[in-house]
Protein backbone atom coordinates (compact mmCIF):
# COMPACT_ATOMS: atom_id res chain seq x y z
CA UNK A 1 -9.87 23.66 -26.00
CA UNK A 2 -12.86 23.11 -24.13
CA UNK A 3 -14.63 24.91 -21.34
CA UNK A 4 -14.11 23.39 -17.63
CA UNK A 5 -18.12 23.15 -17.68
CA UNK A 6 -18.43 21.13 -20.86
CA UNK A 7 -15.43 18.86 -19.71
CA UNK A 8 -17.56 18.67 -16.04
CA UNK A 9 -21.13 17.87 -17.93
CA UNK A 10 -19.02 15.54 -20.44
CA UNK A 11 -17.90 13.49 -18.38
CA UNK A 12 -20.83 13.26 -15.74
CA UNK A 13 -22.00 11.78 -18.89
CA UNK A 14 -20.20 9.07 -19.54
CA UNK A 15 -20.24 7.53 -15.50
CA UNK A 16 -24.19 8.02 -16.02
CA UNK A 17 -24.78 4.12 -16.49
CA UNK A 18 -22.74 2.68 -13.25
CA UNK A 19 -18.59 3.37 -14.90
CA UNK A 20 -16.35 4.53 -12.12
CA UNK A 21 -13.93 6.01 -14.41
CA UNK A 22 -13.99 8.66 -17.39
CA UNK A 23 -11.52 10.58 -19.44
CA UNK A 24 -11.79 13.04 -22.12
CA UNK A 25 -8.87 14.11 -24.60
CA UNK A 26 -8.71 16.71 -26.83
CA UNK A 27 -6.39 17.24 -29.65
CA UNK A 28 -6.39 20.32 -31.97
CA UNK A 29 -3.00 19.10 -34.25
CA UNK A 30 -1.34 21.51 -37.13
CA UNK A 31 1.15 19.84 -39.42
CA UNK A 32 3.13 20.39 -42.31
CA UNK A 33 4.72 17.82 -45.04
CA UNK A 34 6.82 18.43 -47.64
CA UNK A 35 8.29 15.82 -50.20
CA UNK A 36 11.24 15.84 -52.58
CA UNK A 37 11.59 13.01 -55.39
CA UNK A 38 13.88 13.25 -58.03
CA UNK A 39 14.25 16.78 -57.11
CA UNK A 40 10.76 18.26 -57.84
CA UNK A 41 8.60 18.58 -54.93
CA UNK A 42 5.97 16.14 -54.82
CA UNK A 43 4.26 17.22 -52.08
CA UNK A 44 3.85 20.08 -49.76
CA UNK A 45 0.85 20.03 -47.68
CA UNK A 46 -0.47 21.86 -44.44
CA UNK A 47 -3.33 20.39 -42.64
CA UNK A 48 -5.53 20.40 -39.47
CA UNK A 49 -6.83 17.84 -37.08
CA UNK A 50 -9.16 18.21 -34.42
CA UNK A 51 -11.28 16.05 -32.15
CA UNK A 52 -12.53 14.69 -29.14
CA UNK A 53 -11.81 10.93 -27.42
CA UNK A 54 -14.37 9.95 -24.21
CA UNK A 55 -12.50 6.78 -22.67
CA UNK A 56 -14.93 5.00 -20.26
CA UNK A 57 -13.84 2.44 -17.69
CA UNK A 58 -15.88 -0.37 -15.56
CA UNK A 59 -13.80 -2.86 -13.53
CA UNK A 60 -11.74 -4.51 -16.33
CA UNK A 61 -13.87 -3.38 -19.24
CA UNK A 62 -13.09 0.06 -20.97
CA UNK A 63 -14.92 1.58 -23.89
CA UNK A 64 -13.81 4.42 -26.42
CA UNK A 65 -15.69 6.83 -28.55
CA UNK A 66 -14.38 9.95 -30.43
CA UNK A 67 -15.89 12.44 -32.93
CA UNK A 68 -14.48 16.05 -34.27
CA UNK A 69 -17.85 17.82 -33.17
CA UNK A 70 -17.15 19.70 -29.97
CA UNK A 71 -20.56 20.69 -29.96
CA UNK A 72 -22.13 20.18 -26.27
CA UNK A 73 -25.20 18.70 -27.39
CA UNK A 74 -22.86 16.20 -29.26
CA UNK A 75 -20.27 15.39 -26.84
CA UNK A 76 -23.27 14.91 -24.44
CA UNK A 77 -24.64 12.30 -27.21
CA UNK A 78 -21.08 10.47 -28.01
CA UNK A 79 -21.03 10.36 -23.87
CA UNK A 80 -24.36 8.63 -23.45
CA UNK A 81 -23.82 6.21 -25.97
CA UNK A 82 -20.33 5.02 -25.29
CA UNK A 83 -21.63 4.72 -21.63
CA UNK A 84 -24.74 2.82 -22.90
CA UNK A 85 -21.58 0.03 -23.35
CA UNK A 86 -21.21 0.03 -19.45
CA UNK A 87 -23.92 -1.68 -17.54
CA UNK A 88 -23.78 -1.18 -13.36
CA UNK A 89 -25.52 1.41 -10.44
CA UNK A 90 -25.27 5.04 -11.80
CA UNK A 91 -22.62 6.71 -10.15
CA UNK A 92 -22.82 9.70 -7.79
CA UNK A 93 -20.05 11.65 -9.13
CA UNK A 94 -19.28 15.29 -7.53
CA UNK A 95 -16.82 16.48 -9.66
CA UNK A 96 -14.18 19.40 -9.37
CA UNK A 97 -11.82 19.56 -12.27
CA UNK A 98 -8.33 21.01 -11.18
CA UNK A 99 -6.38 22.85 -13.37
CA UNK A 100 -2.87 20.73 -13.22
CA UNK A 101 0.98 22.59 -13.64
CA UNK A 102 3.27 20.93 -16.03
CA UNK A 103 6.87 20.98 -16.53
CA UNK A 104 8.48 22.63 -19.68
CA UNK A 105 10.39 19.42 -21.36
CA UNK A 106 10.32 20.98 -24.08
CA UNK A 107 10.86 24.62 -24.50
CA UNK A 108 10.57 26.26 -27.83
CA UNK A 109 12.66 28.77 -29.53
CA UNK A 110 10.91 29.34 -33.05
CA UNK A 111 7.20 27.71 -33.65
CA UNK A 112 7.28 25.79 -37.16
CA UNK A 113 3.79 27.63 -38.24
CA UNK A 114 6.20 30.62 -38.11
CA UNK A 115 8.34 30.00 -40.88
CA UNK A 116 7.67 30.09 -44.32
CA UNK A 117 7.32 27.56 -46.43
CA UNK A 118 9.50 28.22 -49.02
CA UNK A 119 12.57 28.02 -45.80
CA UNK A 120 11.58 24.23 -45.60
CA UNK A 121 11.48 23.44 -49.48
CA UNK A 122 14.97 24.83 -49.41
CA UNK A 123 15.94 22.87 -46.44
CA UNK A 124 14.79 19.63 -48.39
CA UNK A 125 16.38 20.84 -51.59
CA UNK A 126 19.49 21.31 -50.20
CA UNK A 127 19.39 17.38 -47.83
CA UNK A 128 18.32 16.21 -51.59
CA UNK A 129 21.57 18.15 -53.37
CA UNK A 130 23.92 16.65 -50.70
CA UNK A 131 22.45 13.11 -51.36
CA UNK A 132 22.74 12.90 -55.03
CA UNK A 133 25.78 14.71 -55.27
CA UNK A 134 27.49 11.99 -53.34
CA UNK A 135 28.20 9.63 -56.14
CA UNK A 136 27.28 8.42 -59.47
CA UNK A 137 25.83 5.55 -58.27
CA UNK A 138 23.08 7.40 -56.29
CA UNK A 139 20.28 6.82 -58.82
CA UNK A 140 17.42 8.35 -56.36
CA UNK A 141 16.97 10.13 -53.26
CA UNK A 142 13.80 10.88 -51.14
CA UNK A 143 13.41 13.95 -48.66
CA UNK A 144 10.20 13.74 -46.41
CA UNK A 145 10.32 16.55 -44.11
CA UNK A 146 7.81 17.15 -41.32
CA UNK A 147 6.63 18.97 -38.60
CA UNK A 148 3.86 19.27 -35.87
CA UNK A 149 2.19 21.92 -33.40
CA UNK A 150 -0.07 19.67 -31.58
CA UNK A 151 -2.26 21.23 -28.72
CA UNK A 152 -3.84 18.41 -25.83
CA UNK A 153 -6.29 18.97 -22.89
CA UNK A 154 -6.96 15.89 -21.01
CA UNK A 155 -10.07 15.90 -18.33
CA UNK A 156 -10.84 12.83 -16.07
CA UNK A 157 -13.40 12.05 -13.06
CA UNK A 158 -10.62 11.75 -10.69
CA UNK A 159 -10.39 15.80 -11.35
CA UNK A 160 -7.31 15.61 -13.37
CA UNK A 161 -7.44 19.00 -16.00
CA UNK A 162 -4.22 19.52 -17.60
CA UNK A 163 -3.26 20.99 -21.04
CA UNK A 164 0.19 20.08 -23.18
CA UNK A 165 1.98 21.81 -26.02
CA UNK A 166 4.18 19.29 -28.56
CA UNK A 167 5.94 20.36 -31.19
CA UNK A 168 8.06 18.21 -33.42
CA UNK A 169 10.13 18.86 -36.29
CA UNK A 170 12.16 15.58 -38.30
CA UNK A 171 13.40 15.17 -42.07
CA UNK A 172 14.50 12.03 -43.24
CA UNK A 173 16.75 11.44 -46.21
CA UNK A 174 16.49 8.00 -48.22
CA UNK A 175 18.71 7.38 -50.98
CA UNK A 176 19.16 4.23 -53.86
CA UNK A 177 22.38 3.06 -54.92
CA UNK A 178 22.22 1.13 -57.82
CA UNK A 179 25.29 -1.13 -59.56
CA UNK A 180 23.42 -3.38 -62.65
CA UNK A 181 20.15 -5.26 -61.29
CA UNK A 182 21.60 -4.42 -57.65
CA UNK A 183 19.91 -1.83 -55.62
CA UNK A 184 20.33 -0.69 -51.88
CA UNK A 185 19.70 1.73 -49.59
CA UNK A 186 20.98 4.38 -47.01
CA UNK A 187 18.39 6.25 -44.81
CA UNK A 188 19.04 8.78 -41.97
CA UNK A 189 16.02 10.15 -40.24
CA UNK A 190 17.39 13.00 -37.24
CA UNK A 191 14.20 14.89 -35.46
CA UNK A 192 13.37 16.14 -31.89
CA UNK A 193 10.88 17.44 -30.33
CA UNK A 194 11.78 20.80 -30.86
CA UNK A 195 10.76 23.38 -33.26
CA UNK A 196 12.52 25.12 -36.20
CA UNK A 197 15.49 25.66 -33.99
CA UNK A 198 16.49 22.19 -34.16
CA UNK A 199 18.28 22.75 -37.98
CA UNK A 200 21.03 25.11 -36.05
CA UNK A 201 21.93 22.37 -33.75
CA UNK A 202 22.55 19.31 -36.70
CA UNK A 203 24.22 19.62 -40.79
CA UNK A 204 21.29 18.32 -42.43
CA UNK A 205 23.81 17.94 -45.47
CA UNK A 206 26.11 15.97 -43.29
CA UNK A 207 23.06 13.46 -42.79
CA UNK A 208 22.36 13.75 -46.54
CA UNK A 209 25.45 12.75 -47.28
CA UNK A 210 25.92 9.86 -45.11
CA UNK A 211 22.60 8.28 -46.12
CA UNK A 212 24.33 7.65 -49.80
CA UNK A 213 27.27 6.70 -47.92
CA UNK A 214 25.37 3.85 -46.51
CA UNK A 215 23.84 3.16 -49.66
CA UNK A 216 26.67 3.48 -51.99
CA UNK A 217 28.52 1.62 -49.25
CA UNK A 218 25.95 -1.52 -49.66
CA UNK A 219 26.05 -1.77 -53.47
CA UNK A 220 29.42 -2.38 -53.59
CA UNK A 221 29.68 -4.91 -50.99
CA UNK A 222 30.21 -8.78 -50.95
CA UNK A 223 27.10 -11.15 -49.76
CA UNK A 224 27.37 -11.32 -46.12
CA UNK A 225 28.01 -14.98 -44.51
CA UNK A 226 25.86 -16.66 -42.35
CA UNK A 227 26.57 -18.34 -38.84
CA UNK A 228 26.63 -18.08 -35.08
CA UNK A 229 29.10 -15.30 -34.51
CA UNK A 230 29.86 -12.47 -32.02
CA UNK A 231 28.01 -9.52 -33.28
CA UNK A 232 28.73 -5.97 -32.63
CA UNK A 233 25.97 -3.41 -32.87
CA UNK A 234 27.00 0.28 -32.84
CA UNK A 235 25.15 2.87 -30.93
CA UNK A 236 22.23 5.41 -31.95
CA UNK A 237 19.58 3.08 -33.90
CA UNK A 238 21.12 -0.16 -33.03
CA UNK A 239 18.92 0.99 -29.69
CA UNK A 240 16.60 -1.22 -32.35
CA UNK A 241 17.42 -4.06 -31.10
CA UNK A 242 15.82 -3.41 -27.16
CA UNK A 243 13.23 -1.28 -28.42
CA UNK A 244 11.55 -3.97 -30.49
CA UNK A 245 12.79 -7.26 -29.29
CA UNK A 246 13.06 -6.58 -25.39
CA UNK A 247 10.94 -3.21 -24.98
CA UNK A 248 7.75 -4.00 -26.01
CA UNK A 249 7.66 -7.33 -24.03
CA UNK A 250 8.00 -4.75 -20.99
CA UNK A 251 5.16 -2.56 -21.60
CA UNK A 252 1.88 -3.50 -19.67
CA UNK A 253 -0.46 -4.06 -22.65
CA UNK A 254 1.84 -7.59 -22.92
CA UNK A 255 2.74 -7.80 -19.63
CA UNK A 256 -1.20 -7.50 -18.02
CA UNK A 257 -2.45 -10.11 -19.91
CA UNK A 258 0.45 -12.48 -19.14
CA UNK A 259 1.63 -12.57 -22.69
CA UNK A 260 5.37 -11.52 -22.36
CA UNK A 261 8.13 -13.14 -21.54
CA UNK A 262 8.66 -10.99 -18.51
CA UNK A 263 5.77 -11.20 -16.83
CA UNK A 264 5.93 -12.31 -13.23
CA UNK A 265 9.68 -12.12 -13.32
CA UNK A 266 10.14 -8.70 -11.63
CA UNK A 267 13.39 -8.90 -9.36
CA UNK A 268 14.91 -11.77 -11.66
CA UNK A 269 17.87 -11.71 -13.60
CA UNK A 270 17.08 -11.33 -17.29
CA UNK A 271 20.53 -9.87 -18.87
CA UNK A 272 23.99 -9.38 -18.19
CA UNK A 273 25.29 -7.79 -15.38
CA UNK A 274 26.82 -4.77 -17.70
CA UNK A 275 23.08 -3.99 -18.72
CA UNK A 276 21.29 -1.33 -17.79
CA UNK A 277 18.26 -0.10 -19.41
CA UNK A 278 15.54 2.80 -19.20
CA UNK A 279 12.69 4.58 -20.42
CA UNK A 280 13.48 7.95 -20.23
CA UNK A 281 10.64 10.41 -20.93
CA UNK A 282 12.10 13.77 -19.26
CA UNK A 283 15.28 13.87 -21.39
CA UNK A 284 14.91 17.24 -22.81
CA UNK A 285 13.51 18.16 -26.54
CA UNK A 286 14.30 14.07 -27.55
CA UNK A 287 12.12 13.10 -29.81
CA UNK A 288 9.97 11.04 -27.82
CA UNK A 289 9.40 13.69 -24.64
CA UNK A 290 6.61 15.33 -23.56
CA UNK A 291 5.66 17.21 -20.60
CA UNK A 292 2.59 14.72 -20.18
CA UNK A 293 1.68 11.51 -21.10
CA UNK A 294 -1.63 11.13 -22.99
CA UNK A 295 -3.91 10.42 -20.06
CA UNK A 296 -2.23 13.39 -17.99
CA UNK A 297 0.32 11.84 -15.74
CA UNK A 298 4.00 13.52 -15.92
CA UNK A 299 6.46 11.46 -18.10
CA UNK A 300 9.07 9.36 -16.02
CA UNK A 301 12.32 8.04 -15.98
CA UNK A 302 12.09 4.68 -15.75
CA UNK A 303 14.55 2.33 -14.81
CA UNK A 304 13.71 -1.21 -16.54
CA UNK A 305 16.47 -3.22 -15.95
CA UNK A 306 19.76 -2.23 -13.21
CA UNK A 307 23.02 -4.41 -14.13
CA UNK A 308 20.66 -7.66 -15.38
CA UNK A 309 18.11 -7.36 -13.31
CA UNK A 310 13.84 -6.53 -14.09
CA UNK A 311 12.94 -3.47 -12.19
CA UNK A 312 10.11 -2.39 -14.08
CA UNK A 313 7.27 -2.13 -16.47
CA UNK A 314 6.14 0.53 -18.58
CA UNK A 315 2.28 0.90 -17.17
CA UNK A 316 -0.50 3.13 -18.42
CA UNK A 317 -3.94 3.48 -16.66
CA UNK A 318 -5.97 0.53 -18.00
CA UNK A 319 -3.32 -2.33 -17.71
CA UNK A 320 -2.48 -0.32 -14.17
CA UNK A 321 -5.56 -1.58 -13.18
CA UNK A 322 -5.18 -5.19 -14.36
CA UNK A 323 -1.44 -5.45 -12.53
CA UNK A 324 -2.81 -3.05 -9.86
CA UNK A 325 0.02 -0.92 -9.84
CA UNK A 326 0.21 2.49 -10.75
CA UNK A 327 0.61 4.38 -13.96
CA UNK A 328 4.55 5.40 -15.05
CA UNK A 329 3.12 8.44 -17.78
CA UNK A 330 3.67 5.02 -20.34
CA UNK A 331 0.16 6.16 -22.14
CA UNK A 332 0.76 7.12 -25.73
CA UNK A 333 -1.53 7.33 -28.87
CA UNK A 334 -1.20 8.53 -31.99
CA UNK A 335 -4.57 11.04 -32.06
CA UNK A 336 -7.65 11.38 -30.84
CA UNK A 337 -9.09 8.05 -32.85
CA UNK A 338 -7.09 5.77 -30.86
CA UNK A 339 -8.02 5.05 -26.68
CA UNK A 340 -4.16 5.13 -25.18
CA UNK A 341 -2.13 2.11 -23.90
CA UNK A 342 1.51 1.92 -22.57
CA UNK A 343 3.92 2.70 -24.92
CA UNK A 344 7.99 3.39 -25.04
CA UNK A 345 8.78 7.05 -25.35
CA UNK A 346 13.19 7.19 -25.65
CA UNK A 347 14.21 3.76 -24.29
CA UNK A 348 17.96 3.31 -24.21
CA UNK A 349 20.65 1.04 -22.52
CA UNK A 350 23.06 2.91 -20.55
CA UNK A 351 26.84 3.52 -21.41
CA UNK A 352 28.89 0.95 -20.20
CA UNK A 353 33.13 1.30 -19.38
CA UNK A 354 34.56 -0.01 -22.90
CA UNK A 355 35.71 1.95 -26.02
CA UNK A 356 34.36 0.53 -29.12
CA UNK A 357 37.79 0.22 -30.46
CA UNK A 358 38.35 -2.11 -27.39
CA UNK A 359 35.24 -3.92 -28.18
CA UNK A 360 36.17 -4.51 -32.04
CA UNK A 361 40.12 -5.14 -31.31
CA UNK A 362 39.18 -7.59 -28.79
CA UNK A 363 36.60 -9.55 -31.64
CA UNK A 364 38.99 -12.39 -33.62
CA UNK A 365 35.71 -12.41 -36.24
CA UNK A 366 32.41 -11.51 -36.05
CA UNK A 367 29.78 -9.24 -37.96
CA UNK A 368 30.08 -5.47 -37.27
CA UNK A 369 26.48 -4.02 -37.46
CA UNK A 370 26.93 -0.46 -37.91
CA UNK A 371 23.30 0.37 -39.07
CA UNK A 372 20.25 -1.33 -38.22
CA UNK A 373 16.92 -1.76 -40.50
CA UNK A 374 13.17 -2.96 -40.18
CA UNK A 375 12.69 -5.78 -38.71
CA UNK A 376 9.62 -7.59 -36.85
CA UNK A 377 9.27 -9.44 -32.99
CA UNK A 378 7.13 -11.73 -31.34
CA UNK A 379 6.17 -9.88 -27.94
CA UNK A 380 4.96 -13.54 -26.45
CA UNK A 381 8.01 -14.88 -27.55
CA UNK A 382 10.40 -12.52 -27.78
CA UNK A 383 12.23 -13.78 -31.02
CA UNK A 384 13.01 -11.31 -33.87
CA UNK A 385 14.33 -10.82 -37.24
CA UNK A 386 16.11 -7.36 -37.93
CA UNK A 387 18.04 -6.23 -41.40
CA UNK A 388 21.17 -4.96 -41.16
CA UNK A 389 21.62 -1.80 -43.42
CA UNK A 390 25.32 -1.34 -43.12
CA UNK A 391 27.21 -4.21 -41.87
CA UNK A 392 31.04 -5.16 -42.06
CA UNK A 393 33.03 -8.26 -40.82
CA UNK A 394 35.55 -8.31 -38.43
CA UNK A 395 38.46 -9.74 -38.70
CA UNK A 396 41.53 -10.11 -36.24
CA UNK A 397 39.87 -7.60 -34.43
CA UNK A 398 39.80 -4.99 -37.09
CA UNK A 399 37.01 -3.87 -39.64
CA UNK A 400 38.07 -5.88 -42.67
CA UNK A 401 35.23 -5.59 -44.91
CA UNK A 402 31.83 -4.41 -45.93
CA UNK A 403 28.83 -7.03 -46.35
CA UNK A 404 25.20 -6.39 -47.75
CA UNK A 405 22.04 -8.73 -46.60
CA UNK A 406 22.83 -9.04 -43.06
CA UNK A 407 19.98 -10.43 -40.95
CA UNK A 408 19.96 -10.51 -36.90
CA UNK A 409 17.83 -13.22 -35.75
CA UNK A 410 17.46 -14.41 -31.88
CA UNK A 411 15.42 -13.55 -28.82
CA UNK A 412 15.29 -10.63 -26.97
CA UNK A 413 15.83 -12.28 -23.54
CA UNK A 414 18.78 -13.98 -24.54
CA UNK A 415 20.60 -11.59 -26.51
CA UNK A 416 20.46 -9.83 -22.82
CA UNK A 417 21.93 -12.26 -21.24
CA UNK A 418 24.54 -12.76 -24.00
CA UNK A 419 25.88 -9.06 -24.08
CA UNK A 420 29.63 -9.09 -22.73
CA UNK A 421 30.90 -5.64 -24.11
CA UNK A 422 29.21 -2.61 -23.37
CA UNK A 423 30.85 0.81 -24.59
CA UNK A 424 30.42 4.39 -23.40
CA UNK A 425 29.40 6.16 -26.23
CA UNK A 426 25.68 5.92 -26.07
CA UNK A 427 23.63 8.06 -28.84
CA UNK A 428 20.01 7.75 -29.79
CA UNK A 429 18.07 7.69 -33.37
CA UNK A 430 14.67 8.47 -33.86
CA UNK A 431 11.77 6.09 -35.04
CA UNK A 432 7.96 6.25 -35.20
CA UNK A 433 6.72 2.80 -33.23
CA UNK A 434 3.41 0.99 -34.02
CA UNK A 435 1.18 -0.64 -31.66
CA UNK A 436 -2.39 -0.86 -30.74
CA UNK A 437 -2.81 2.60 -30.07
CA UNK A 438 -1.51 3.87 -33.40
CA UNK A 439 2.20 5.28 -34.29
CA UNK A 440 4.39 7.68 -31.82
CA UNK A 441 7.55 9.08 -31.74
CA UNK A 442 9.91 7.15 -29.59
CA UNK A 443 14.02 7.49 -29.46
CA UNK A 444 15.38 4.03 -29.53
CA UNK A 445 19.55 4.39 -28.24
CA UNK A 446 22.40 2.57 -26.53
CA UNK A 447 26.42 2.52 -26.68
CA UNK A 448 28.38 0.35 -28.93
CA UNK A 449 27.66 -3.29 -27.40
CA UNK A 450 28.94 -6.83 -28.53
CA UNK A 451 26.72 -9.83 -27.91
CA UNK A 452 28.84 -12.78 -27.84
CA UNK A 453 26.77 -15.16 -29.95
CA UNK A 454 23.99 -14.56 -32.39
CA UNK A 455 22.60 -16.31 -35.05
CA UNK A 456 23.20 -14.15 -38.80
CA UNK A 457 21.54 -14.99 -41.94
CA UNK A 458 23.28 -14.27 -44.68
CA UNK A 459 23.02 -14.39 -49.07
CA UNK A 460 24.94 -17.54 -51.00
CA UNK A 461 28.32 -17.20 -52.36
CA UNK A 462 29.81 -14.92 -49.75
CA UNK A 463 33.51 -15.04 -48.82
CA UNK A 464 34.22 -15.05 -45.11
């Protein structure tokens, strides 16, 4: 990390030409990636990353520079030039950087560096073992496995000095079922942000396993119909659903600019009265914690919606400005090449009073979505298109049968409003989410929920 003087000269650099705000973050990053196809190891790599981001703000113009020489004489260059960008009187800045306290979100039992390497080849062996082993009709199974020691010191001219540990650890277990010319899939992906610890708290075999389930599951199945129906989406990474076609329309980079459906509706109703939904960055070791937010500001729990009604916005620095309301700790980026902007970090819907064995008893026929998929979202808009990786219908309120090529397609604001079931068993999956400022890890989650009516694309000759 760098000294308080450099940070101090650094950024007394980059106000030089009239900006009246400046940030600097550095990132020193150790990872480690190992990959299982077909049971050889196809990769296993350890690697470094290191480097230096000068944000630069004037009014409602920003400019961002980075470079991996921490020189001085080169971060005073990088500095000057971004700041060459920002026209205005030179600013008198007297400057003393305070060293900040931070919570422990995250505590750490055993530090990935510290375990060999040959412990996580066996762990991916023994995911890939479980998944093939399943059933003949597993033709091929993937293990990625990962992990991340990632050190942060972020330095601004409001005298902001504070200095973050994240570690993450996360396998994920793909696996092909094939039946003739058919082939589907099954994927489970469990991580935290914890560090080699985390394998005594889950059965990475257990996940193994269930990813062929889901595939082996799919192969087999009938076309699913298509419709309006009642759908029912389970918990964990149905969470999905918000996260892409309802939580990114609340973060500010939309929302500033006027380009989301919920701007200027703060205080409305936008969903049913059993909604509630938050972004929760203080829930302990989840996968999308940490103990600051990429411009220095303490991660939140945010409530976003309370029983159908718009609370709040996810809000970073920059867009803070444009709304002029404070920052929430919303401001993610992937690394040091990308300036930050408000991002999700474990967004969820609450639990709710149903069972989902009340929810599916009470459903005369509708589409059970047990596991969700990709899927893309207009932010403006708000309409999506998800794929449904396990799906069954329901029939006489009871699971009657599996379906492949399910499709979920709506808009997020009324599939709010059309939620009428809303179970307690909440859970959360983990996802890496894409946006301007690269990929992070966020938690998507939610209970078991049934939306009343939804539009389901389906494959021909299905039976119903």
């Amino acid at each position: 990390m760098l000294a308080k003087s450099v940070l101090e000269s650094v950024l007394g650099a980059a106000v030089s030409t009239g900006g009246d705000f400046a940030e600097v973050f550095v990132e020193d990053r150790r990872s480690t990636a190992v990959t299982m196809v077909g049971g050889t190891v196809e990769r296993c790599l350890t690697g470094r990353d290191y480097g230096i981001g000068v944000r630069i703000f004037k009014d409602l113009n920003y400019v961002y520079a980075y470079t991996n020489d921490d020189g001085h004489e080169n971060l005073q260059r990088v500095a000057r030039t971004a700041a060459e960008a920002i026209t205005g009187h030179q600013s008198q800045l007297v400057m003393d950087l305070t060293r900040g306290e931070v919570p422990d979100l995250t505590p750490i039992r055993v530090y990935p560096g510290s375990v060999e390497t040959r412990c996580k080849v066996d762990l991916v062996r023994r995911a890939y073992h479980a998944a093939k082993g399943y059933h003949s009709l597993i033709s091929q199974v993937r293990v990625n496995y990962m992990d991340e020691d990632q050190k942060v010191q972020i330095a601004n001219t409001e005298g902001l000095l504070v200095e973050d540990r994240r570690v993450r650890t996360r396998t994920s277990i793909m696996a092909v079922a094939s039946r003739g010319v058919e082939k589907q899939t099954g994927t489970y992906a469990p991580g935290a942000s914890m560090g080699w610890e985390f394998y005594d708290t889950i059965d990475i075999e257990e996940y193994a396993r269930d990813a062929s389930r889901m595939a082996h599951t799919a192969v087999l199945a009938d076309l699913c119909p298509g419709g309006r129906m009642p759908v029912i989406i389970a918990n964990q990474f149905g969470g999905v659903i918000f996260h892409e076609a309802c939580g990114h329309s609340l973060e500010a980079t939309s929302v500033a600019k006027g380009t989301s459906e919920f701007a200027g509706k703060l205080g409305q109703k936008v969903a049913s009265d059993l909604v509630t939904a938050v972004d929760d960055g203080t829930i302990p070791n989840a996968w999308g914690t940490m103990n600051v937010d990429d411009e220095g500001i303490p991660m939140q729990h945010k409530v976003l919606i309370e029983k159908g009604v718009l609370k709040g916005y996810m809000v970073d620095r920059f867009n803070g400005r444009r709304m002029q309301v404070p920052p929430t700790g919303s401001g993610r980026r992937q690394s040091y090449r990308f300036a930050p902007t408000s991002r999700m970090s474990n967004t969820l819907i609450a639990a709710g009073n149903s069972t989902p064995e009340e929810i599916i008893a009470s459903t005369e026929y509708g589409l059970y979505a047990k596991s969700m998929g990709g899927g893309s979202v207009n932010t403006a808009t708000g309409e999506f298109n998800f794929a449904v990786d396990e799906a069954y219908i329901v029939k006489n309120g009871r699971i009657d049968h599996p379906v492949r090529g399910a499709t979920l397609i709506g808009r997020g604001s009324e599939v709010l409003l059309k939620i009428d079931m809303v179970a307690g068993d909440l859970a959360r999956g983990q996802g890496m989410c894409g946006s301007l400022s690269g990929a992070v890890p966020t938690d998507v989650g939610q209970p078991t929920i049934r939306v009343s009516e939804l539009t389901v694309g389906g494959g021909k000759g299905a039976r119903s």
